[in-house]
C-alpha atoms as a PDB file:
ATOM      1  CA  UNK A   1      31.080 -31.073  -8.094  1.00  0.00           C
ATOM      2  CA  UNK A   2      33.601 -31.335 -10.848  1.00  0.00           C
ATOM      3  CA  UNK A   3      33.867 -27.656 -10.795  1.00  0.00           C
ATOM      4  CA  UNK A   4      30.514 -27.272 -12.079  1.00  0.00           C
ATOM      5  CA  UNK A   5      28.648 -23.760 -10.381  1.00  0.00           C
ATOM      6  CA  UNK A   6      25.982 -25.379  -8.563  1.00  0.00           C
ATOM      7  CA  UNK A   7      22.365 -24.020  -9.658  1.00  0.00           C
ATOM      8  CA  UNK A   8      19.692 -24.899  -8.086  1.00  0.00           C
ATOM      9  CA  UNK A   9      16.735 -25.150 -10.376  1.00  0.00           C
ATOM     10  CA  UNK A  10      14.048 -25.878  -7.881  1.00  0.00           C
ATOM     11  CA  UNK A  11      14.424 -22.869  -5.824  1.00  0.00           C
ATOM     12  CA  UNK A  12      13.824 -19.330  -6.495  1.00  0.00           C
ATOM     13  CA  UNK A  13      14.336 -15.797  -4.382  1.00  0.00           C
ATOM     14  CA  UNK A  14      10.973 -14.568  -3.093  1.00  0.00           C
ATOM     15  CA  UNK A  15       9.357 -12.354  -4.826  1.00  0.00           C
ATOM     16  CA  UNK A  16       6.812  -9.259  -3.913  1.00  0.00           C
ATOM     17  CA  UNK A  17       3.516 -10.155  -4.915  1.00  0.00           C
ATOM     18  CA  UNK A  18       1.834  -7.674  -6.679  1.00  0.00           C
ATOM     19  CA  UNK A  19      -2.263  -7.145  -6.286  1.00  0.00           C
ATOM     20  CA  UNK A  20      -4.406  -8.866  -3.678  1.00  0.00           C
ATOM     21  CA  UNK A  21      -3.651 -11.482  -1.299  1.00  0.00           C
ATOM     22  CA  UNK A  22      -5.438 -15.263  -2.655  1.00  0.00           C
ATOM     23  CA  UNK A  23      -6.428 -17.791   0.138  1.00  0.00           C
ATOM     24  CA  UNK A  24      -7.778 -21.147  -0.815  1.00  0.00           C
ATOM     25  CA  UNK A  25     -10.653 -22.427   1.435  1.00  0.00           C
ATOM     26  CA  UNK A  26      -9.871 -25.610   0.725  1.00  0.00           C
ATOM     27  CA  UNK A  27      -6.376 -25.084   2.391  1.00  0.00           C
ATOM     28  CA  UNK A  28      -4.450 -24.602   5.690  1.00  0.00           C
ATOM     29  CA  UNK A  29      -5.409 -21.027   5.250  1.00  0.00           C
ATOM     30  CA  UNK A  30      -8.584 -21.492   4.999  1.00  0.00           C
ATOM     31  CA  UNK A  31      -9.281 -23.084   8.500  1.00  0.00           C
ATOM     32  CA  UNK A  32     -11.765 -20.438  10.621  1.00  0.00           C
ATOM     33  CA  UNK A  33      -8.490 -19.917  12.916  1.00  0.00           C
ATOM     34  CA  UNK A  34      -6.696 -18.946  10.405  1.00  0.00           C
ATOM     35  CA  UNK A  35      -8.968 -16.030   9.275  1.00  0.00           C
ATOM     36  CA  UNK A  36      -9.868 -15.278  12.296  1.00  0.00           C
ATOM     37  CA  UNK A  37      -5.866 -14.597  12.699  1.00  0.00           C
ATOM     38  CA  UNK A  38      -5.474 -12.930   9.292  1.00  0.00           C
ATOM     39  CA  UNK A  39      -8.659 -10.841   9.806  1.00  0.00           C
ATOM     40  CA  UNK A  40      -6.695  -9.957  13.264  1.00  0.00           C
ATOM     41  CA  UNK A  41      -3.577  -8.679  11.314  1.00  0.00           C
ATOM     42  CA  UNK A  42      -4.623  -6.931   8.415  1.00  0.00           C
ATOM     43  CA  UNK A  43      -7.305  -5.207  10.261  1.00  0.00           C
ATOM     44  CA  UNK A  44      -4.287  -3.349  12.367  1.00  0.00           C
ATOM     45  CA  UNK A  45      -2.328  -3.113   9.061  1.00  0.00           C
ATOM     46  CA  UNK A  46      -5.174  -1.009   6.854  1.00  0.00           C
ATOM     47  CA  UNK A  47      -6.282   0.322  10.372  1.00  0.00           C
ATOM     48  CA  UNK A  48     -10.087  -0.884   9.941  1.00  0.00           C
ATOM     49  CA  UNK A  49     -12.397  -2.330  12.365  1.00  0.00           C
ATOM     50  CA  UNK A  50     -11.530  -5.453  13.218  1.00  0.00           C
ATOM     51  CA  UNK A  51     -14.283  -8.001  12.284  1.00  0.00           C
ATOM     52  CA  UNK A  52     -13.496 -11.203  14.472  1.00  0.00           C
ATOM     53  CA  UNK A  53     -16.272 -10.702  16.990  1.00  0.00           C
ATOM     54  CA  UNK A  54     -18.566 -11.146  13.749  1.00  0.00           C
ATOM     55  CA  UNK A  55     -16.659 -13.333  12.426  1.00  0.00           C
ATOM     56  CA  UNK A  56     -17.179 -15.739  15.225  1.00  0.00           C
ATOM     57  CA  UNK A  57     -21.180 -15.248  16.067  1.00  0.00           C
ATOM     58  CA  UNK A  58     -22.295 -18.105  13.091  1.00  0.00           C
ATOM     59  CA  UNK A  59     -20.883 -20.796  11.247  1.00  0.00           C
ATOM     60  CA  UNK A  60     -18.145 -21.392   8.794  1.00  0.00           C
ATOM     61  CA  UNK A  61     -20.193 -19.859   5.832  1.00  0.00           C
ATOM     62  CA  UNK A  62     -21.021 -16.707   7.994  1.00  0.00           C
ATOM     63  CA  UNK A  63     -17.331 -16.141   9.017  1.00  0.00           C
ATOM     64  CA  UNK A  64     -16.070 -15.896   4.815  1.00  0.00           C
ATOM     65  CA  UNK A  65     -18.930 -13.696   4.687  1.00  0.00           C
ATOM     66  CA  UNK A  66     -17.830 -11.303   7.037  1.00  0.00           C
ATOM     67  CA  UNK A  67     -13.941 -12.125   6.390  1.00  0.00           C
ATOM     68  CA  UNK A  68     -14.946 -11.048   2.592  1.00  0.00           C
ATOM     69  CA  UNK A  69     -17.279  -8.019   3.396  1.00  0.00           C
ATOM     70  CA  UNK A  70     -14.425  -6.346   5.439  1.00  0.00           C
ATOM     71  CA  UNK A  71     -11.164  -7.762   3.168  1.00  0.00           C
ATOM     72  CA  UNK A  72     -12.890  -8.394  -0.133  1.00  0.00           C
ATOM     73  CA  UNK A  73     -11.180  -5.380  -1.589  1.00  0.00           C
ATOM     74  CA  UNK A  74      -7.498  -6.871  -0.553  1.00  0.00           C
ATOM     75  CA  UNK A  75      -8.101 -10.741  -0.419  1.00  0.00           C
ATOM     76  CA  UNK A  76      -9.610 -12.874  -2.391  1.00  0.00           C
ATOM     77  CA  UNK A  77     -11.247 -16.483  -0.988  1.00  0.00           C
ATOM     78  CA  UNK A  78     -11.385 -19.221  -3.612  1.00  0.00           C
ATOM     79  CA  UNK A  79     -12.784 -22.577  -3.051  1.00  0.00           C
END
């Protein structure tokens, strides 16, 4: 290395985010597991009723529904 500090430009420390929580549909975290998992955790962290038997009695479109009803006001869904 010459002596040279090494800094790596391509990596940064983690940081908090701030606001709500952003999952894209269109994404890993947007499979139906996924928020059925999510809906699973947050609904112990806020203490809320968890919403996966809803979740889970239509199809895709009726899952986000319910996924946004009960987390709309910390999680936002973009597609």
């Amino acid at each position: 290395m010459n002596g040279q500090t090494n800094q790596n430009k391509m990596i940064r420390k983690k940081e908090k985010q701030l606001g709500p929580m952003i999952i894209d549909l269109t994404g890993p975290d947007g499979n139906a597991f996924a928020l059925l998992g999510l809906a699973n955790r947050l609904s112990k962290k806020f203490g809320i009723e968890n919403p996966v038997d809803e979740m889970q009695k239509g199809d895709y479109e009726h899952l986000i529904k319910v996924f946004d009803n009960a987390f709309g006001d910390f999680v936002i869904l973009e597609r």
